[in-house]
Protein backbone atom coordinates (compact mmCIF):
# COMPACT_ATOMS: atom_id res chain seq x y z
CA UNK A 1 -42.07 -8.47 2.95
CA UNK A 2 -42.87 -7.05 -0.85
CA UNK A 3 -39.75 -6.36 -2.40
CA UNK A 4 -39.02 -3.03 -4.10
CA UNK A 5 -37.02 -3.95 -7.53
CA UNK A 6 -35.26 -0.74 -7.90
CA UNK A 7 -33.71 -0.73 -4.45
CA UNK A 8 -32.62 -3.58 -4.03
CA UNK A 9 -32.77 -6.66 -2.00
CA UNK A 10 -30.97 -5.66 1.22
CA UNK A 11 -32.45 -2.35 1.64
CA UNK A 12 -34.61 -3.60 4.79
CA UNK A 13 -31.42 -5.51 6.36
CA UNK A 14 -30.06 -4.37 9.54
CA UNK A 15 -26.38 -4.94 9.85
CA UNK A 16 -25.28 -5.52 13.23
CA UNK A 17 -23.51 -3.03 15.64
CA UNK A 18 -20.26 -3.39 16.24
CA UNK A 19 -19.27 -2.52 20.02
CA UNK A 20 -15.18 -2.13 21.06
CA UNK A 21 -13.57 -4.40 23.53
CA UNK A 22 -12.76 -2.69 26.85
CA UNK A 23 -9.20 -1.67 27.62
CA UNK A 24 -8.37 -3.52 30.40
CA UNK A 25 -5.25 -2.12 31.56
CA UNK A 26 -5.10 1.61 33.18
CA UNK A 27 -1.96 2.10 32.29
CA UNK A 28 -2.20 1.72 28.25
CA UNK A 29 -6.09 3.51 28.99
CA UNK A 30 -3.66 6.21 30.62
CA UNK A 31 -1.70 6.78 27.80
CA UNK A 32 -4.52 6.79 25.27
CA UNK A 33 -6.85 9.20 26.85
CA UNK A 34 -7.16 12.35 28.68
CA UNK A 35 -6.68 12.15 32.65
CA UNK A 36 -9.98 13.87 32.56
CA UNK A 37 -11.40 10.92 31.31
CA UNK A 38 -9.59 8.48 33.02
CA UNK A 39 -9.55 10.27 36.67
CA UNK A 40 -5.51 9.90 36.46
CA UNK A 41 -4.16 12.08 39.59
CA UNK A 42 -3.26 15.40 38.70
CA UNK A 43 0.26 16.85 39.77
CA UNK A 44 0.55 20.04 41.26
CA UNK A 45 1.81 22.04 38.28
CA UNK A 46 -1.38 21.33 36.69
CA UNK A 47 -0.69 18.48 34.66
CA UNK A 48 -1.78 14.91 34.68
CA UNK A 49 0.82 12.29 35.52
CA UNK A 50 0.95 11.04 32.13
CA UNK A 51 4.04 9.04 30.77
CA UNK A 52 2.52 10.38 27.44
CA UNK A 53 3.21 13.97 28.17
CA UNK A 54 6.96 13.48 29.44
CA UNK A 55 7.77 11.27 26.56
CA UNK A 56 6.26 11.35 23.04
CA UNK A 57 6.40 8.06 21.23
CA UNK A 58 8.32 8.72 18.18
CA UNK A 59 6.51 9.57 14.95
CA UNK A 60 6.45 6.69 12.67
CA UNK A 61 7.56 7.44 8.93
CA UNK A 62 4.95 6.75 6.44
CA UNK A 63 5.44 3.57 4.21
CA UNK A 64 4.59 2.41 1.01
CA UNK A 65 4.58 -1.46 -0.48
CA UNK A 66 7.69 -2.57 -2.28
CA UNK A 67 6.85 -5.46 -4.42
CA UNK A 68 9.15 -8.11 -5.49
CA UNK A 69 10.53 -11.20 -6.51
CA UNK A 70 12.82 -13.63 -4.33
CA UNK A 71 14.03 -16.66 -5.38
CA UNK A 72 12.06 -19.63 -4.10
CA UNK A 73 15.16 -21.34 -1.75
CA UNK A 74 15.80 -17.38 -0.75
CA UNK A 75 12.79 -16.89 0.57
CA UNK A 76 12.63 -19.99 1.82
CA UNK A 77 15.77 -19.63 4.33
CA UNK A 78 14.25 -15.69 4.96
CA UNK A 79 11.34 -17.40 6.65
CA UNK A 80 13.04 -19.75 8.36
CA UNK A 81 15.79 -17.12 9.60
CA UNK A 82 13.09 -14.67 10.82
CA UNK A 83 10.88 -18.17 12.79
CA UNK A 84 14.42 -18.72 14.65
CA UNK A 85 14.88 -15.16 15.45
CA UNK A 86 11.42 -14.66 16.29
CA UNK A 87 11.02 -11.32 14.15
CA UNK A 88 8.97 -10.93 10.80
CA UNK A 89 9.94 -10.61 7.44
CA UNK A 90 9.11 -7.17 7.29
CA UNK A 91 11.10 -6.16 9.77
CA UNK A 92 14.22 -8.10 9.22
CA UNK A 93 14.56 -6.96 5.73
CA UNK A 94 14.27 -3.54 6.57
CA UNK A 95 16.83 -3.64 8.90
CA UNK A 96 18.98 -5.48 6.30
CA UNK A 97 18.53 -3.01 3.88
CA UNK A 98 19.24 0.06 5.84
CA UNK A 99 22.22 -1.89 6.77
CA UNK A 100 23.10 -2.23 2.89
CA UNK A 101 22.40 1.25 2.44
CA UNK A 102 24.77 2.38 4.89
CA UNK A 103 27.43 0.57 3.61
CA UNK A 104 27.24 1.62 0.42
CA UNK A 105 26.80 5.01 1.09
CA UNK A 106 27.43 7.08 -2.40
CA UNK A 107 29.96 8.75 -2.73
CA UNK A 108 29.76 12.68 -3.41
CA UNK A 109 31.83 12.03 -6.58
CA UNK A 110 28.74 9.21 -7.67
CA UNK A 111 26.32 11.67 -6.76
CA UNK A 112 27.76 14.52 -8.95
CA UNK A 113 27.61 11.90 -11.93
CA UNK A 114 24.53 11.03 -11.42
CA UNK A 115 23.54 15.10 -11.48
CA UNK A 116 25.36 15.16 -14.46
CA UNK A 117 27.42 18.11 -12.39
């Protein structure tokens, strides 16, 4: 194969195709697609019986990453606390600091300080 030095050496490599698994289970197929596509029974209003259409799944808020240091024997019972209560990290400290946030809630006297009002 005579190699062509200005394109490169994997110009004449084919990657490989990459083919989805099946979805196994009608009812998550259901929910994904269209009933024309799936052949789901139609009602006789004119819509598909579709758990999707009664009820939306609820529109998850954009995040971002939140970097930061925890000390080592912290972190160490966070791990431990989430393996016990079978949750992740993620998750539990989330709900620990909406909890926090709650809690301490400013006050509208904080918040007019802070506004300089």
């Amino acid at each position: 194969m005579p190699v062509d030095r200005e394109r490169g050496g994997l110009v004449g490599v084919k990657r490989p195709l990459v083919e989805a698994a099946p979805i196994t289970d009608p009812a998550v197929e259901r929910t994904l697609l269209p009933a024309d596509v799936t052949g789901a029974a139609v009602s006789p209003v004119g819509h598909a019986a579709d758990p999707v259409r009664q009820a939306a799944p609820p529109v998850e808020e954009p995040t971002k990453p939140a970097t930061f240091h925890l000390p080592v024997g912290l972190l160490q019972r966070l791990r431990a606390t989430c393996r016990i209560k079978n949750t992740t990290m993620v998750q539990f400290v989330r709900e620990a600091v909406e909890e926090a946030l709650e809690k301490q809630r400013p006050t509208e006297e904080e918040i007019r300080k802070l506004l300089g009002l």
